[in-house]
Protein backbone atom coordinates (compact mmCIF):
# COMPACT_ATOMS: atom_id res chain seq x y z
CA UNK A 1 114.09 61.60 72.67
CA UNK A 2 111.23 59.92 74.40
CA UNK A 3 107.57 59.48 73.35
CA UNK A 4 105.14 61.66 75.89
CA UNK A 5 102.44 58.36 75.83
CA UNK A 6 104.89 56.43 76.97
CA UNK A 7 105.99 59.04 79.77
CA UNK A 8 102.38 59.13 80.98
CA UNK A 9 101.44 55.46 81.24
CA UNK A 10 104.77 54.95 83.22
CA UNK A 11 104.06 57.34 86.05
CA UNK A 12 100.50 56.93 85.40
CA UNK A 13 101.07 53.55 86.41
CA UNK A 14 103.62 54.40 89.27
CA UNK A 15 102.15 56.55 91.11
CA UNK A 16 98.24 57.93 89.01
CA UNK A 17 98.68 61.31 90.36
CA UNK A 18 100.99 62.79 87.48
CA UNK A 19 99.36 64.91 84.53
CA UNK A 20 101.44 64.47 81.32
CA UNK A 21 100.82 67.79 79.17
CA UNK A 22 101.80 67.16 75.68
CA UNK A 23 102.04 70.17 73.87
CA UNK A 24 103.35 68.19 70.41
CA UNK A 25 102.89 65.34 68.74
CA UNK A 26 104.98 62.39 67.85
CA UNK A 27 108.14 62.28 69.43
CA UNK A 28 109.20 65.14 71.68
CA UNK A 29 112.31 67.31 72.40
CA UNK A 30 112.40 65.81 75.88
CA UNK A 31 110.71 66.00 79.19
CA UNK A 32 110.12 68.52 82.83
CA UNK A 33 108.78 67.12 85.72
CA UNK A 34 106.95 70.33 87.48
CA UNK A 35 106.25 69.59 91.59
CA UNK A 36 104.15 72.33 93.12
CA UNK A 37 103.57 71.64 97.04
CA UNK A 38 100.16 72.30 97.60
CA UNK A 39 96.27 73.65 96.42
CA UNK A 40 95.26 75.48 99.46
CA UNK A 41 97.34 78.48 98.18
CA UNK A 42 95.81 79.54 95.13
CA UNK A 43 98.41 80.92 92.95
CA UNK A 44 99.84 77.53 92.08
CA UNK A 45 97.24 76.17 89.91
CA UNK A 46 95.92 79.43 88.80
CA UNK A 47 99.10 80.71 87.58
CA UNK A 48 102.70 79.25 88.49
CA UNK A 49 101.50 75.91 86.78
CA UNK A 50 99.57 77.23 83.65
CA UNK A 51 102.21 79.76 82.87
CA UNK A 52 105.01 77.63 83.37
CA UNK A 53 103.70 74.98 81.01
CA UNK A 54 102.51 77.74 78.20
CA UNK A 55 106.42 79.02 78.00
CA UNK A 56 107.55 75.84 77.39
CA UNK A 57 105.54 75.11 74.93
CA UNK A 58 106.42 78.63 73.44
CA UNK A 59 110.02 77.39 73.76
CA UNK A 60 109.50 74.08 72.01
CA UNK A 61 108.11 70.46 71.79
CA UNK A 62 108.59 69.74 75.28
CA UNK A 63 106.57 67.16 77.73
CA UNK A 64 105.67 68.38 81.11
CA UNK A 65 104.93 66.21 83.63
CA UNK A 66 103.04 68.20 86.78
CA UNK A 67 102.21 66.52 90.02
CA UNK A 68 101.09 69.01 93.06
CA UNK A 69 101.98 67.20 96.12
CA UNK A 70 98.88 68.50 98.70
CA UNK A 71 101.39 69.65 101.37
CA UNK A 72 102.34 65.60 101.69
CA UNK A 73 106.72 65.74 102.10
CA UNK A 74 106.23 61.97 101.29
CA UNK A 75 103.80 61.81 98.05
CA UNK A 76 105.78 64.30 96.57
CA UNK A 77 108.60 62.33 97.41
CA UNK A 78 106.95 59.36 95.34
CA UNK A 79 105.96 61.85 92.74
CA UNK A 80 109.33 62.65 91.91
CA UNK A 81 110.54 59.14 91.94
CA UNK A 82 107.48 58.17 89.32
CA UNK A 83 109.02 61.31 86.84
CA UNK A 84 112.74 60.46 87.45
CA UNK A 85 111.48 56.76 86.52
CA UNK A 86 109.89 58.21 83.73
CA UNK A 87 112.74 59.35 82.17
CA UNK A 88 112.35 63.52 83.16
CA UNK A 89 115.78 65.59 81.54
CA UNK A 90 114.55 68.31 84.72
CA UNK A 91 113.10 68.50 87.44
CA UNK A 92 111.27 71.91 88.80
CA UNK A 93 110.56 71.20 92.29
CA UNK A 94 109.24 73.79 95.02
CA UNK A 95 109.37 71.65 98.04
CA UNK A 96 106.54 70.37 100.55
CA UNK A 97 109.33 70.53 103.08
CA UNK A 98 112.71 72.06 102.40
CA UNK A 99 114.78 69.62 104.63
CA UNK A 100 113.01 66.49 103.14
CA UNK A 101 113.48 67.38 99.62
CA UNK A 102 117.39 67.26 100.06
CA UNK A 103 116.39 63.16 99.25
CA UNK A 104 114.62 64.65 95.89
CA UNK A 105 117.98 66.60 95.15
CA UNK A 106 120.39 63.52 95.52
CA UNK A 107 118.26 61.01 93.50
CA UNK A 108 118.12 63.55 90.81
CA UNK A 109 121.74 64.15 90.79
CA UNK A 110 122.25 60.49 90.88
CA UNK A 111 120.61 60.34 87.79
CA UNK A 112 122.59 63.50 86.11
CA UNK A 113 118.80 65.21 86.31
CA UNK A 114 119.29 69.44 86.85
CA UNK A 115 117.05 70.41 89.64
CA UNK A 116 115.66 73.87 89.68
CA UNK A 117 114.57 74.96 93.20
CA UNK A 118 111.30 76.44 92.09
CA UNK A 119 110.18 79.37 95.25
CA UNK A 120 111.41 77.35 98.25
CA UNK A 121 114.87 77.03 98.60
CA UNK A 122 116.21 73.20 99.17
CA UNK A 123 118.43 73.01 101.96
CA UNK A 124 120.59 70.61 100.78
CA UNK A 125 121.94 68.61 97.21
CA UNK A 126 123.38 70.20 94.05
CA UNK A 127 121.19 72.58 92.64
CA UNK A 128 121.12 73.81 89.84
CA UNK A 129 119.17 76.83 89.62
CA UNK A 130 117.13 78.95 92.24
CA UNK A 131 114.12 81.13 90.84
CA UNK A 132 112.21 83.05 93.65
CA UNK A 133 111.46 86.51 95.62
CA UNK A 134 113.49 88.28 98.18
CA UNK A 135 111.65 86.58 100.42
CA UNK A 136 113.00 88.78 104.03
CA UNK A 137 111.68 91.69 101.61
CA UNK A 138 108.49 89.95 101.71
CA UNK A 139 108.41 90.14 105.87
CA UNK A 140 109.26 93.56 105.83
CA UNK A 141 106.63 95.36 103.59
CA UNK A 142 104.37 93.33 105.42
CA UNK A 143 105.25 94.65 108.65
CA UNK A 144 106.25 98.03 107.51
CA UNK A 145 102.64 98.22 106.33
CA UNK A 146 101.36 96.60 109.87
CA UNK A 147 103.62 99.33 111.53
CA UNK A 148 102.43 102.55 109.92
CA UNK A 149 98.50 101.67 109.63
CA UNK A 150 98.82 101.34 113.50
CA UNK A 151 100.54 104.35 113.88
CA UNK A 152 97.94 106.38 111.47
CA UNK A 153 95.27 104.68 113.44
CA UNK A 154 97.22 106.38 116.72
CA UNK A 155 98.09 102.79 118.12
CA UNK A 156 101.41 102.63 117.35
CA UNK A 157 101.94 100.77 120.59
CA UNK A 158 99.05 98.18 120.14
CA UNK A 159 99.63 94.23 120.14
CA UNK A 160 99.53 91.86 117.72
CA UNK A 161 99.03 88.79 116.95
CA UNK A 162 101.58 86.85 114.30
CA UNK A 163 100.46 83.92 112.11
CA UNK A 164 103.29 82.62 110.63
CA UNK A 165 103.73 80.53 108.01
CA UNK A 166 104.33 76.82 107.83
CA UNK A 167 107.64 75.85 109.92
CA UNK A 168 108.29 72.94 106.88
CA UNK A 169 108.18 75.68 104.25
CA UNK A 170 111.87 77.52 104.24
CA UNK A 171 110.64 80.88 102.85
CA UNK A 172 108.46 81.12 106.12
CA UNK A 173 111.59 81.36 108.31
CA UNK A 174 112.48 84.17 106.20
CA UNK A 175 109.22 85.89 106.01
CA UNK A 176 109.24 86.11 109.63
CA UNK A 177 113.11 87.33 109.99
CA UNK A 178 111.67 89.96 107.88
CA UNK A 179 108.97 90.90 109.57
CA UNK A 180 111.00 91.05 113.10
CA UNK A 181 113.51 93.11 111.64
CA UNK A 182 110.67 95.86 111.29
CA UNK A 183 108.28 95.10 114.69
CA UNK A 184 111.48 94.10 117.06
CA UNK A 185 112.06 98.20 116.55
CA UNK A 186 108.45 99.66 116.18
CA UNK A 187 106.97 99.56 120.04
CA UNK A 188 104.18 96.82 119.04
CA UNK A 189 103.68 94.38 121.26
CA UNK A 190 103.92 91.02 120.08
CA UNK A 191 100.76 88.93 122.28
CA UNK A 192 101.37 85.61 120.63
CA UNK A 193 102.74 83.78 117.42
CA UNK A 194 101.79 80.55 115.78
CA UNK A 195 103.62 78.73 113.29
CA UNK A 196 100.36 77.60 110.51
CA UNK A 197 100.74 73.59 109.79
CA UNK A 198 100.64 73.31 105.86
CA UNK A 199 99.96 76.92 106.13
CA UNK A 200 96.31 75.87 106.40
CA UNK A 201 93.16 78.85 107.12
CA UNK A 202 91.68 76.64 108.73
CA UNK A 203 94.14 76.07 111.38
CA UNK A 204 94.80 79.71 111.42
CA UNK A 205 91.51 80.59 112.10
CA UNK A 206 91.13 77.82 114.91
CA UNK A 207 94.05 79.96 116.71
CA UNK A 208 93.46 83.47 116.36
CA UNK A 209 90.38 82.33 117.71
CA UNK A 210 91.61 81.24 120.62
CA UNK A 211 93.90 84.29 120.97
CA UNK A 212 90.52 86.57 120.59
CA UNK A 213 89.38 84.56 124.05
CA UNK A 214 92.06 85.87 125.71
CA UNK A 215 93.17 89.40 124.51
CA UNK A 216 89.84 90.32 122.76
CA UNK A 217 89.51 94.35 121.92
CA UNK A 218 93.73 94.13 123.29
CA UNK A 219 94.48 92.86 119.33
CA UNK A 220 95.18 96.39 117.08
CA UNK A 221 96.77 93.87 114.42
CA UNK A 222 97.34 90.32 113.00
CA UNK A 223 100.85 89.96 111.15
CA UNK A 224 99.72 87.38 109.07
CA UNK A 225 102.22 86.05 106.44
CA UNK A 226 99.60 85.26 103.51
CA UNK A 227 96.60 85.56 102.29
CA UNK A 228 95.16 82.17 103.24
CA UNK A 229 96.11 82.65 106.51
CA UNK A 230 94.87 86.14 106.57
CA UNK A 231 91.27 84.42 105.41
CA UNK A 232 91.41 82.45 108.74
CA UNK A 233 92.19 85.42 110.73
CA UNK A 234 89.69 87.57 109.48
CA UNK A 235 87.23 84.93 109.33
CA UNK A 236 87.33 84.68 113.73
CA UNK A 237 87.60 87.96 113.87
CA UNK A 238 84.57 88.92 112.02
CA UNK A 239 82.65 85.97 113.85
CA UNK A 240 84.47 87.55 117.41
CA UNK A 241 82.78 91.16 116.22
CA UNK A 242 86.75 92.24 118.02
CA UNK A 243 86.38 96.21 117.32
CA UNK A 244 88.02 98.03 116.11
CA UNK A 245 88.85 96.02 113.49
CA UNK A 246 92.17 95.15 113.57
CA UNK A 247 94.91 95.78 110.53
CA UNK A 248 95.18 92.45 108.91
CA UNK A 249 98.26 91.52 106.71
CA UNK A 250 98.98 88.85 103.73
CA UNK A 251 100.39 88.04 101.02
CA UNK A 252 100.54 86.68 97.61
CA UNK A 253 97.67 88.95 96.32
CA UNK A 254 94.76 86.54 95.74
CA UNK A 255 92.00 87.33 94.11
CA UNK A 256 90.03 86.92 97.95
CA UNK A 257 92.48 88.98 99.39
CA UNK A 258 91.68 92.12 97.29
CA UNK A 259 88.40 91.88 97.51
CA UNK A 260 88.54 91.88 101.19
CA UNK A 261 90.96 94.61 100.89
CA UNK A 262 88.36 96.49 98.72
CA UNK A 263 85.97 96.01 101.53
CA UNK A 264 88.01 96.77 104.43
CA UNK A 265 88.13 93.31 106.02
CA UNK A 266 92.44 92.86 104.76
CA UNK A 267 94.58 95.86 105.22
CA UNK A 268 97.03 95.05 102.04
CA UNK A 269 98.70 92.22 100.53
CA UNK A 270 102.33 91.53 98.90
CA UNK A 271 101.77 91.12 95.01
CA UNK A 272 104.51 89.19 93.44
CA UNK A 273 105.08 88.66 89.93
CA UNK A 274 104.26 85.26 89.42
CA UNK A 275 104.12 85.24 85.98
CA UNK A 276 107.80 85.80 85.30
CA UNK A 277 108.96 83.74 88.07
CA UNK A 278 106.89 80.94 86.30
CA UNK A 279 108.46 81.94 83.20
CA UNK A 280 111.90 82.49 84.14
CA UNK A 281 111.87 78.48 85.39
CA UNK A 282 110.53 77.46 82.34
CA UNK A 283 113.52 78.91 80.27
CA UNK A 284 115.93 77.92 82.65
CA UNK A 285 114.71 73.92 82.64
CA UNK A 286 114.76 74.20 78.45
CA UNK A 287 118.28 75.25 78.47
CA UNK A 288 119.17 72.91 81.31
CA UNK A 289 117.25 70.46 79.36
CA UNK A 290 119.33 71.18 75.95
CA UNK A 291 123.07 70.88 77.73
CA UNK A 292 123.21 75.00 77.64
CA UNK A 293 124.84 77.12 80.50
CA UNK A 294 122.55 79.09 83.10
CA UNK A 295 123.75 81.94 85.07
CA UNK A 296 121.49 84.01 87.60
CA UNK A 297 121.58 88.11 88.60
CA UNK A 298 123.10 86.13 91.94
CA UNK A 299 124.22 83.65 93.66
CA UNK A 300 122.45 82.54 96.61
CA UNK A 301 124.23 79.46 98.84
CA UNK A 302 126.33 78.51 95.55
CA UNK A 303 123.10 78.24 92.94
CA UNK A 304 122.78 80.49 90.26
CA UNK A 305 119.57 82.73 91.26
CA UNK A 306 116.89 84.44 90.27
CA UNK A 307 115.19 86.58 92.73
CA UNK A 308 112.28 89.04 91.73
CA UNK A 309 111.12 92.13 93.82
CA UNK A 310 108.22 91.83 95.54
CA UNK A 311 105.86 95.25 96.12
CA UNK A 312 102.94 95.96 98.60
CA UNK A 313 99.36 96.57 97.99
CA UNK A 314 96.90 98.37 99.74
CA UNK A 315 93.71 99.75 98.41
CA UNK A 316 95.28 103.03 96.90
CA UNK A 317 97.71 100.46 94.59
CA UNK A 318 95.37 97.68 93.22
CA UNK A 319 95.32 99.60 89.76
CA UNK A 320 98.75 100.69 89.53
CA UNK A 321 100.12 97.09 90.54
CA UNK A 322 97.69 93.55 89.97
CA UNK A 323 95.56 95.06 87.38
CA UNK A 324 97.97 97.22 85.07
CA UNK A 325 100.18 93.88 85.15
CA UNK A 326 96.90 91.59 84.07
CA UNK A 327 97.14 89.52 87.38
CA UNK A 328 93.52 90.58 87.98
CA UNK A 329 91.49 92.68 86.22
CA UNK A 330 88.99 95.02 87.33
CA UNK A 331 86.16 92.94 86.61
CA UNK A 332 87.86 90.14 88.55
CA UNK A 333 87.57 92.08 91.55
CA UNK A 334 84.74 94.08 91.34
CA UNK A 335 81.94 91.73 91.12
CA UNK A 336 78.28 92.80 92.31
CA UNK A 337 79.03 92.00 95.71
CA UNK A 338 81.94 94.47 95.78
CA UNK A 339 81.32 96.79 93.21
CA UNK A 340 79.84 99.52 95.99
CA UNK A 341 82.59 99.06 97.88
CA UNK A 342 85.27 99.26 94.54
CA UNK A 343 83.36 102.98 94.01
CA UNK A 344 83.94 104.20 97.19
CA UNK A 345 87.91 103.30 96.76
CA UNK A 346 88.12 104.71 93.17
CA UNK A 347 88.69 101.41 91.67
CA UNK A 348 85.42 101.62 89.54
């Protein structure tokens, strides 16, 4: 049993980046330290972190610790070393850098604390749980989608460009597998890749602008692997006027993305149900945290897993996938600036 004002002044006064969320009072059922990577990508503090800590509060009177690490491998190093100081029973950690976190793993087991791989698989240390997508599933809706929009458009032949994801974020690597799986077989022609540092749109947008210098008009697609790298692509296209306007791919189905799906600017997205990934790891870290046994659907590299199906989104789908699951609503989407453009696809 541990008091939560005691948990927050200690890593308050380790490290003053954690947020201690008490959802009790008095003395608590024990403690979950919750490490999210970054805030660029918007679906970690919109909804993996909110709806994790809501289900454990549903679940009991549970502390949450939550620290997001802002793509830094070594603060969210010290992050996790201020909770396991703290006195955490489990830690939910979605790594800044898969091979770095291995040191997160083995101080955790050192201290008999269950780590649950939270989206990015850790490659390395006893695990104790794995809760993601099929993430080479991911790659390939993307570039099945990429593949026949070209071929509609009667480019089926074109080249592309690929913006890949981070090369310190594991899932990436098997986003991209994906992906080649589908365009190694389709007759695209692959112009250039870049691997996106802290999967940043900035950065993305700084390249595919310098790809636009050199193949201009030549660039029928960009493969890129999410949304906020799809942001940076569109954004130098649009300022390159490159027409026609290529078929732009993403992921992760922000609330950007659809609206520049709506408008024609982002070809489609991959929606994933973040919600009960965020939920699953909160039930998984109570029982972990209360001695009981977890099993998965799967094992994945000896962890128990959990692995969710991810589904692609174009215009014709918004209705039937992000807004009849509540991820967005129409409203969300359609504001004045795109509420012409939501009539003309049938969304309003």
């Amino acid at each position: 049993m541990r008091r939560p004002f005691a948990i927050a002044i200690v890593a308050a006064l380790l490290l003053g980046v954690l947020t201690a969320c008490v959802p009790g009072s008095g003395s608590s059922a024990g403690s979950i330290g919750l490490l999210l990577p970054d805030k660029k990508t918007a679906r970690y503090e919109t909804f993996d972190r909110p709806v994790f800590e809501q289900r454990v509060a549903e679940l009991g009177d549970y502390d949450v610790l939550y620290a997001n690490a802002d793509q830094d491998a070594a603060k969210q190093q010290q992050q996790a070393e201020s909770m396991l100081t703290a006195g955490v029973d489990v830690l939910v950690l979605d790594p800044v850098d898969a091979k770095a976190a291995v040191t997160i793993v083995n101080a955790a087991n050192a201290e008999s604390v269950p780590v649950i791989a939270y989206d990015r698989l850790i490659a390395g240390g006893e695990l104790a749980y794995y809760v993601s997508f099929d993430n080479r599933r991911v790659g390939q809706l993307q570039a099945t989608a990429l593949v026949d929009a070209l071929e509609e458009r009667g480019t089926p032949d074109g080249g592309i460009l690929m913006v890949n994801g981070s090369p310190t974020d594991s899932n990436a690597a098997h986003f991209h597998e994906g992906a080649m799986s589908v365009i190694a077989h389709s007759g695209l022609r692959v112009l250039a890749q870049y691997e996106t540092p802290d999967w940043s749109p900035d950065k993305a947008q700084a390249w595919v602008a310098g790809q636009i210098s050199q193949f201009g008009d030549d660039i029928a697609g960009v493969y890129a692997a999410n949304d906020g790298t799809a942001s940076g692509a569109v954004a130098a296209l649009r300022a390159a006027n490159v027409s026609p306007f290529p078929i732009v791919t993403g992921q992760d189905a922000e609330l950007t993305a659809l609206q520049r799906i709506v408008s024609g600017d982002q070809y489609m997205t991959v929606y994933k149900a973040l919600k009960p990934q965020a939920t699953r790891a909160a039930e998984v870290a109570v029982d972990l945290l209360n001695g009981r046994t977890v099993t998965g659907e799967l094992d994945v590299d000896g962890t128990p897993a959990t692995l969710l199906d991810p589904v692609a989104v174009t215009v014709d789908d918004i209705l039937d996938t992000v807004v009849a699951d509540g991820f967005w609503s129409i409203s969300d989407i359609c504001t004045p600036e795109y509420e012409a453009a939501c009539r003309a696809a049938g969304i309003l």
